[in-house]
N, C-alpha and C. Protein backbone atom coordinates (compact mmCIF):
# COMPACT_ATOMS: atom_id res chain seq x y z
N UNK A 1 16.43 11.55 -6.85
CA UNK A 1 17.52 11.64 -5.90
C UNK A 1 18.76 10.96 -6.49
N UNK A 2 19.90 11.81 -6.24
CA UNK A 2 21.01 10.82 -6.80
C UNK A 2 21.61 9.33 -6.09
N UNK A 3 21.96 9.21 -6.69
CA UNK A 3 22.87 7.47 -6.19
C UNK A 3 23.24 7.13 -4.95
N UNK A 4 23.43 8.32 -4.37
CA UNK A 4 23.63 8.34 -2.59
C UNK A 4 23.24 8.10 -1.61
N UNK A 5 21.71 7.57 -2.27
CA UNK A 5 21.13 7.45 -1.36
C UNK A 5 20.41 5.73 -1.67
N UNK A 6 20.10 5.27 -0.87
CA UNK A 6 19.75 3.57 -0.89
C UNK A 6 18.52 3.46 0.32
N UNK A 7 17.74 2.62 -0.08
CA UNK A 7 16.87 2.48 1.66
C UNK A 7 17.36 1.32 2.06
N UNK A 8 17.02 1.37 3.36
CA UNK A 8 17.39 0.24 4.30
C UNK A 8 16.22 -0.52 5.44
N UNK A 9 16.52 -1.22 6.03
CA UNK A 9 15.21 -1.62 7.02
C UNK A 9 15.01 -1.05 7.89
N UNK A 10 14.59 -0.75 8.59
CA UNK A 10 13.62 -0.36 10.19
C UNK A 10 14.79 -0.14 10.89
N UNK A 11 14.87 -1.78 10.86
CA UNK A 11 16.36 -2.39 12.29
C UNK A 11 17.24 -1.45 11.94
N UNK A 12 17.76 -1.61 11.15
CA UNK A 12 19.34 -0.87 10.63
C UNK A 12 19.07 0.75 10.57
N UNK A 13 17.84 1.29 9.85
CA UNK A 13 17.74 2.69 10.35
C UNK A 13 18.05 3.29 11.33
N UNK A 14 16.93 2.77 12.49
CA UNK A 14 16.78 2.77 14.12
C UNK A 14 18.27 2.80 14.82
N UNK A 15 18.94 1.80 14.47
CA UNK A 15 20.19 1.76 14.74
C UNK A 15 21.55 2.94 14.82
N UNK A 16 21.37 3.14 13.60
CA UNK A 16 22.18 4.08 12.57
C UNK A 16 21.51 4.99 13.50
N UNK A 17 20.52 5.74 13.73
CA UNK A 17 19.58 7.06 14.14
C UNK A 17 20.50 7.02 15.41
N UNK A 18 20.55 6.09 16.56
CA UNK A 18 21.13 5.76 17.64
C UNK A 18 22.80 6.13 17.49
N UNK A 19 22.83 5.40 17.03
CA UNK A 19 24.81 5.62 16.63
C UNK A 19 25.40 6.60 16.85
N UNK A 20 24.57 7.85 15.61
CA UNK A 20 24.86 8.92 15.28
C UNK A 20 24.17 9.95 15.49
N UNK A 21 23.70 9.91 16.76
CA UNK A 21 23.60 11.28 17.32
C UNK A 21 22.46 11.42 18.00
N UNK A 22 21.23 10.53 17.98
CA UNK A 22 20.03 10.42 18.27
C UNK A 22 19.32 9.14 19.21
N UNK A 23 20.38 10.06 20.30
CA UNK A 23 20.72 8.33 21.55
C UNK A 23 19.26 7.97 21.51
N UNK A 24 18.17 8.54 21.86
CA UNK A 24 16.99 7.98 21.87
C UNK A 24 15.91 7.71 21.47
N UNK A 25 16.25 7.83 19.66
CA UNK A 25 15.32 7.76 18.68
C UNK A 25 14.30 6.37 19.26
N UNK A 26 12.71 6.35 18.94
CA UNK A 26 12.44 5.23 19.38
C UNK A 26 12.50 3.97 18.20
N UNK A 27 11.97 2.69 18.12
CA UNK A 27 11.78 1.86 17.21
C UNK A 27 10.01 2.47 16.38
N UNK A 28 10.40 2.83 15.17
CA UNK A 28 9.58 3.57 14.44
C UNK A 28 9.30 2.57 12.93
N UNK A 29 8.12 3.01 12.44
CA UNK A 29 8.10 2.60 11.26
C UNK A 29 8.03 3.60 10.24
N UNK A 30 8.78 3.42 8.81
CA UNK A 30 8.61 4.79 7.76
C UNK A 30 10.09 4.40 6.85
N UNK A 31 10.17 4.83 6.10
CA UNK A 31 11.02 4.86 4.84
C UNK A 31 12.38 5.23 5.09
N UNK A 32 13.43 4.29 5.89
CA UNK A 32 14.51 4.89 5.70
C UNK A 32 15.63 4.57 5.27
N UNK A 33 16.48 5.38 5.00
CA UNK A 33 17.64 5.71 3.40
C UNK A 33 18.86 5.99 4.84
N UNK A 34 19.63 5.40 3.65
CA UNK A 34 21.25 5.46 3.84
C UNK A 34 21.21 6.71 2.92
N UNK A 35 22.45 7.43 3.39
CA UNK A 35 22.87 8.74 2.31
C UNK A 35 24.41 9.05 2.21
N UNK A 36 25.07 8.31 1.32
CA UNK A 36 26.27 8.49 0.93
C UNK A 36 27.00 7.39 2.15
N UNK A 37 26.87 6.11 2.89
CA UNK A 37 27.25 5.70 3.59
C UNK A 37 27.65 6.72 5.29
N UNK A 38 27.05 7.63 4.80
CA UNK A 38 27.40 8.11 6.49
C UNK A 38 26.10 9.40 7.27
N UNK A 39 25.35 8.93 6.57
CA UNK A 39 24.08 10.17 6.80
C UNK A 39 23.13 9.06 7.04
N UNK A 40 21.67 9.29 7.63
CA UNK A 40 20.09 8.61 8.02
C UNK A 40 19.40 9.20 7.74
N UNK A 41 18.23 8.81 7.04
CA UNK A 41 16.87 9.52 7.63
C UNK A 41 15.71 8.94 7.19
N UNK A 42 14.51 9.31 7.93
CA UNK A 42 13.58 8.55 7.73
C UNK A 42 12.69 9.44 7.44
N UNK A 43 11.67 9.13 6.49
CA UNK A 43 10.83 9.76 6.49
C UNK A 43 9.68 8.77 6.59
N UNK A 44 8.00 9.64 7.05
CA UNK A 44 6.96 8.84 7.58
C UNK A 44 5.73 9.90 6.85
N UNK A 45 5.35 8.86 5.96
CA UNK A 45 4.50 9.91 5.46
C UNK A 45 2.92 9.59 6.48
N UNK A 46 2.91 11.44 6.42
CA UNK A 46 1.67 11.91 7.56
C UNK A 46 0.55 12.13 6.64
N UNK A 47 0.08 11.71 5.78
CA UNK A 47 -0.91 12.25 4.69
C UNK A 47 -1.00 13.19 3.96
N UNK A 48 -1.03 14.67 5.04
CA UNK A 48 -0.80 15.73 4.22
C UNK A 48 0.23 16.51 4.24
N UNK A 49 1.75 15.60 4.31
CA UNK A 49 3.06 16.15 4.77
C UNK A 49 3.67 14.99 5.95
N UNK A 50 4.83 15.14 5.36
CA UNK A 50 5.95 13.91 5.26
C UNK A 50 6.97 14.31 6.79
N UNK A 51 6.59 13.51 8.40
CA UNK A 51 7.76 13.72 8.83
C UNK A 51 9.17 13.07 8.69
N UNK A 52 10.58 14.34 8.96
CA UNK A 52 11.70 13.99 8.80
C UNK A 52 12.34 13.81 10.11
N UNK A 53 13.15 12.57 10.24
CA UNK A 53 13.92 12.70 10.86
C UNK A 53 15.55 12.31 10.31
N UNK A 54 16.77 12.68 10.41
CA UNK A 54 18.24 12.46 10.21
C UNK A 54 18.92 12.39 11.28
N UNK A 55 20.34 11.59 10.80
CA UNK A 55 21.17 11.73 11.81
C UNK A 55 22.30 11.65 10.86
N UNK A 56 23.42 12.20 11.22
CA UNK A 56 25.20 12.30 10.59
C UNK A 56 26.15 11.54 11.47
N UNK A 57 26.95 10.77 10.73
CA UNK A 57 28.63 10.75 11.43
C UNK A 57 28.91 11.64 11.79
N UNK A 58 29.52 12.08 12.65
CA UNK A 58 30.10 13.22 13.46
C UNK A 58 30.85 13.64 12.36
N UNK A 59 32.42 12.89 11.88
CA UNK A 59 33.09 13.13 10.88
C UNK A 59 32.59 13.65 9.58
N UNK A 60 31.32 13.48 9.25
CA UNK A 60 30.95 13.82 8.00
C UNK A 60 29.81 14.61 8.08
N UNK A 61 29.62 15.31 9.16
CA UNK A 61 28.62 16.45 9.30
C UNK A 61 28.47 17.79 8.55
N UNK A 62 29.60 17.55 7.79
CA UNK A 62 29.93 19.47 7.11
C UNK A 62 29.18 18.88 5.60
N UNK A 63 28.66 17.34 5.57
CA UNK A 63 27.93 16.97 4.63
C UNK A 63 26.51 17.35 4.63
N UNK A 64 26.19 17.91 5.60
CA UNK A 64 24.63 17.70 5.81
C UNK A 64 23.95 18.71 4.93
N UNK A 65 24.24 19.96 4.41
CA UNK A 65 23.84 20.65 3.35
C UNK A 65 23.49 19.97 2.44
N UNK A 66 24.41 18.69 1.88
CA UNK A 66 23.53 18.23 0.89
C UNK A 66 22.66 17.12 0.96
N UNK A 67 22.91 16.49 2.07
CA UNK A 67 21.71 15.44 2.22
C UNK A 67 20.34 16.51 2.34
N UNK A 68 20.48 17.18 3.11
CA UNK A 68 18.96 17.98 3.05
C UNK A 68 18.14 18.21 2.05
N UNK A 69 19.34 18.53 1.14
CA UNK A 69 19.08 19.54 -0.69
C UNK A 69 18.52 17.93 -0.79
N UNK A 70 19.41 16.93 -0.35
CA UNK A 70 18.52 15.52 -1.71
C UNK A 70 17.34 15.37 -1.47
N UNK A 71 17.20 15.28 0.17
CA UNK A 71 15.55 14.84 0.60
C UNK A 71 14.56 15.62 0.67
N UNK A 72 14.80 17.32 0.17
CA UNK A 72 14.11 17.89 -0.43
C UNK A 72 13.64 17.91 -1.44
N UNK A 73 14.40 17.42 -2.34
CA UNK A 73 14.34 17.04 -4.01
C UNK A 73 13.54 15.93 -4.11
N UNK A 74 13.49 15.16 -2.91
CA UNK A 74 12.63 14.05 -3.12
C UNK A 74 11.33 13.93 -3.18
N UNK A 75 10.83 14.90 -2.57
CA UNK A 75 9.36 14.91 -2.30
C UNK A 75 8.94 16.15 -2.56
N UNK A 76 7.78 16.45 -2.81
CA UNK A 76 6.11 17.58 -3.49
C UNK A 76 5.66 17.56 -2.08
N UNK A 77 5.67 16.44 -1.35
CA UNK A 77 4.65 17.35 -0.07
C UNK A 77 5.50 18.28 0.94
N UNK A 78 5.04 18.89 1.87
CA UNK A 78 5.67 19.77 3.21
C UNK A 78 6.44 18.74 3.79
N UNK A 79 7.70 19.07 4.32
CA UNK A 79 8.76 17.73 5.38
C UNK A 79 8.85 18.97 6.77
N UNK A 80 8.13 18.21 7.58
CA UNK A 80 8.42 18.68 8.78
C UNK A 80 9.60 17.79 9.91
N UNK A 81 10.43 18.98 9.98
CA UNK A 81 11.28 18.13 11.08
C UNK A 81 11.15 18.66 12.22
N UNK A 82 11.34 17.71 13.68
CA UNK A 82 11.14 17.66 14.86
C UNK A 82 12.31 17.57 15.32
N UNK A 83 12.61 18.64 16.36
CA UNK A 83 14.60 18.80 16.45
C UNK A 83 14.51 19.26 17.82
N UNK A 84 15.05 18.62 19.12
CA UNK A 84 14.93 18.68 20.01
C UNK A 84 15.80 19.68 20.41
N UNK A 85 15.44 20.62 21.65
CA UNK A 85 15.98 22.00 21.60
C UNK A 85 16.96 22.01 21.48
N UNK A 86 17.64 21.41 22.34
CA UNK A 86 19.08 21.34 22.52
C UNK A 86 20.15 21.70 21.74
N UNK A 87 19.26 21.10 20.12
CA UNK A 87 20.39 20.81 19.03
C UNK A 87 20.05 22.02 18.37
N UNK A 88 20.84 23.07 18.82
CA UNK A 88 20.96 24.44 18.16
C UNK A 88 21.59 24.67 16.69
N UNK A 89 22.71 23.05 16.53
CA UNK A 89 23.19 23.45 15.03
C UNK A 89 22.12 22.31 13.85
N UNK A 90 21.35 21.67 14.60
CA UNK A 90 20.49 21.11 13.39
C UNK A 90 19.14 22.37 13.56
N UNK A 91 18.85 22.89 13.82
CA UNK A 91 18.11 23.96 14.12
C UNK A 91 18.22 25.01 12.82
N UNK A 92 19.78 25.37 12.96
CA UNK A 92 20.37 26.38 12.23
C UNK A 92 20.46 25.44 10.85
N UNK A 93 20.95 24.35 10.91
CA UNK A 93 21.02 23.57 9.34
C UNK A 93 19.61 23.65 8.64
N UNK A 94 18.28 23.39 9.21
CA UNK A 94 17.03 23.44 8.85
C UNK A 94 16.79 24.88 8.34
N UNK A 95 16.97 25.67 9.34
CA UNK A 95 16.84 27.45 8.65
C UNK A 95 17.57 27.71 7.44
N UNK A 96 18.67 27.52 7.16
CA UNK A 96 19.85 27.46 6.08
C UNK A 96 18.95 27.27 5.20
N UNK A 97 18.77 25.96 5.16
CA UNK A 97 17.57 24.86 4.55
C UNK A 97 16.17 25.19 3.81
N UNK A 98 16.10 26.36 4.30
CA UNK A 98 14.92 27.32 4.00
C UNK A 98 13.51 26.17 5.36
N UNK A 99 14.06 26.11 6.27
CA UNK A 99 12.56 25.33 7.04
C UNK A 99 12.40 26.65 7.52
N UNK A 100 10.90 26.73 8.17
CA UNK A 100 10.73 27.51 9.07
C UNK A 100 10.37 27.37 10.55
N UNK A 101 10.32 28.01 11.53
CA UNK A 101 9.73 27.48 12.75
C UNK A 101 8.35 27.43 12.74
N UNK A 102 7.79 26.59 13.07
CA UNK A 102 6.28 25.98 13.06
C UNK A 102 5.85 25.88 14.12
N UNK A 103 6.62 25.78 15.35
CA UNK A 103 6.06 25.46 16.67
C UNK A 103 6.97 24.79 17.78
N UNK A 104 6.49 24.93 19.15
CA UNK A 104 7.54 24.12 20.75
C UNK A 104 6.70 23.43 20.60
N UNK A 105 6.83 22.35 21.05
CA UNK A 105 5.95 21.07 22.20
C UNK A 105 7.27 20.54 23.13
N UNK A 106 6.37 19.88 24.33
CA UNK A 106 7.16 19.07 25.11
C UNK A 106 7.13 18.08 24.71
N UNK A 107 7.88 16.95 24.63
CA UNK A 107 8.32 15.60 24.29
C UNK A 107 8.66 14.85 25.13
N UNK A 108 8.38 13.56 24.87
CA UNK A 108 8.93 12.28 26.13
C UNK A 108 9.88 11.49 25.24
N UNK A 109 11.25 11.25 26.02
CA UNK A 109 12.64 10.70 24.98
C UNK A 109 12.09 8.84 25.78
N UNK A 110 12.90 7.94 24.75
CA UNK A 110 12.71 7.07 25.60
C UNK A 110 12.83 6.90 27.11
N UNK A 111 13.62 6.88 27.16
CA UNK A 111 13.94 7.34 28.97
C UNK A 111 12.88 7.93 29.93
N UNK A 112 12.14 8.50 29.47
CA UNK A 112 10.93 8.82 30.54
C UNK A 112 10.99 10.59 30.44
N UNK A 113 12.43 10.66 30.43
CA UNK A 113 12.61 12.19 30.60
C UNK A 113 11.70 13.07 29.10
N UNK A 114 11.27 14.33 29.84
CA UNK A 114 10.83 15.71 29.13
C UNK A 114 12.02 16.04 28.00
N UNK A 115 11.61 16.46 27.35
CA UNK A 115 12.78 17.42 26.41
C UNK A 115 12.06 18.56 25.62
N UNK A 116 12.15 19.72 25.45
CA UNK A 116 11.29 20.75 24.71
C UNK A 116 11.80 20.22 23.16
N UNK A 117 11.10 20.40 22.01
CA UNK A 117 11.13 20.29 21.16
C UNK A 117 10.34 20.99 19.83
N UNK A 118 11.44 21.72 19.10
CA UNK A 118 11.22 22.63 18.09
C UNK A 118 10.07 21.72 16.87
N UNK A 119 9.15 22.10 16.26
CA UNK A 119 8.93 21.76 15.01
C UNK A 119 9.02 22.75 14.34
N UNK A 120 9.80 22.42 12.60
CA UNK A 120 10.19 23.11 12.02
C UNK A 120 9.69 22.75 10.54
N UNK A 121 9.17 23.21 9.65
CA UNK A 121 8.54 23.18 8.53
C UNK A 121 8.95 23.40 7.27
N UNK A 122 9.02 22.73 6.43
CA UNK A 122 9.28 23.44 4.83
C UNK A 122 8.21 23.30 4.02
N UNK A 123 8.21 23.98 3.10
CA UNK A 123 7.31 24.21 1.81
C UNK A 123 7.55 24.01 0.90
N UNK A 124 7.34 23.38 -0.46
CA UNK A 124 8.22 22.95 -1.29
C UNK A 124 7.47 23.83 -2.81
């Protein structure tokens, strides 16, 4: 991966996830990277395939093509991301992306509330 990317702690991930776009990410444990000072993501390796989660600065969202390309580059196993319905343009960034749709489930956000939620798959 190039230079853009750095890891960081839990706290400061979690945070960052919150900030920027992912009011109710919960407090999680797993590997997560700064990307160019304005991108997140964590990854959690599942044994046989790595989940992803990201989040962007609003301002620097027309970046997200290449954070994807890096954290693809990073890893040999499958990265599945979990993208809550709603978010129709991280949906479309993942397809771009070459992910595919893998599956709905219902989800519980912190808050208590339901949310439908896409899983979406890549192959590497």
């Amino acid at each position: 991966m190039q230079n853009k990317c750095k890891p960081i702690d839990n706290l400061k991930g979690c945070r960052f996830m919150r900030e920027w776009g992912v009011d109710s990410f919960p407090d999680i444990d797993g590997e997560f990277y700064l990307w160019d000072s304005c991108g997140v993501y964590v990854l959690i390796d599942k044994g046989d395939h790595i989940e992803l989660h990201l989040a962007m600065r609003k301002p620097s969202r027309f970046k997200s093509r290449l954070m994807v390309k890096d954290i693809i580059e990073s890893t040999d196993k499958p990265l599945i991301a979990l993208i809550e319905h709603q978010y129709k343009s991280v949906c479309n960034l993942a397809k771009k992306m070459g992910f595919k749709f893998a599956g709905l489930f219902n989800g519980v956000r912190l808050d208590g509330t339901e949310t439908a939620v896409i899983k979406m798959e890549y192959q590497s």
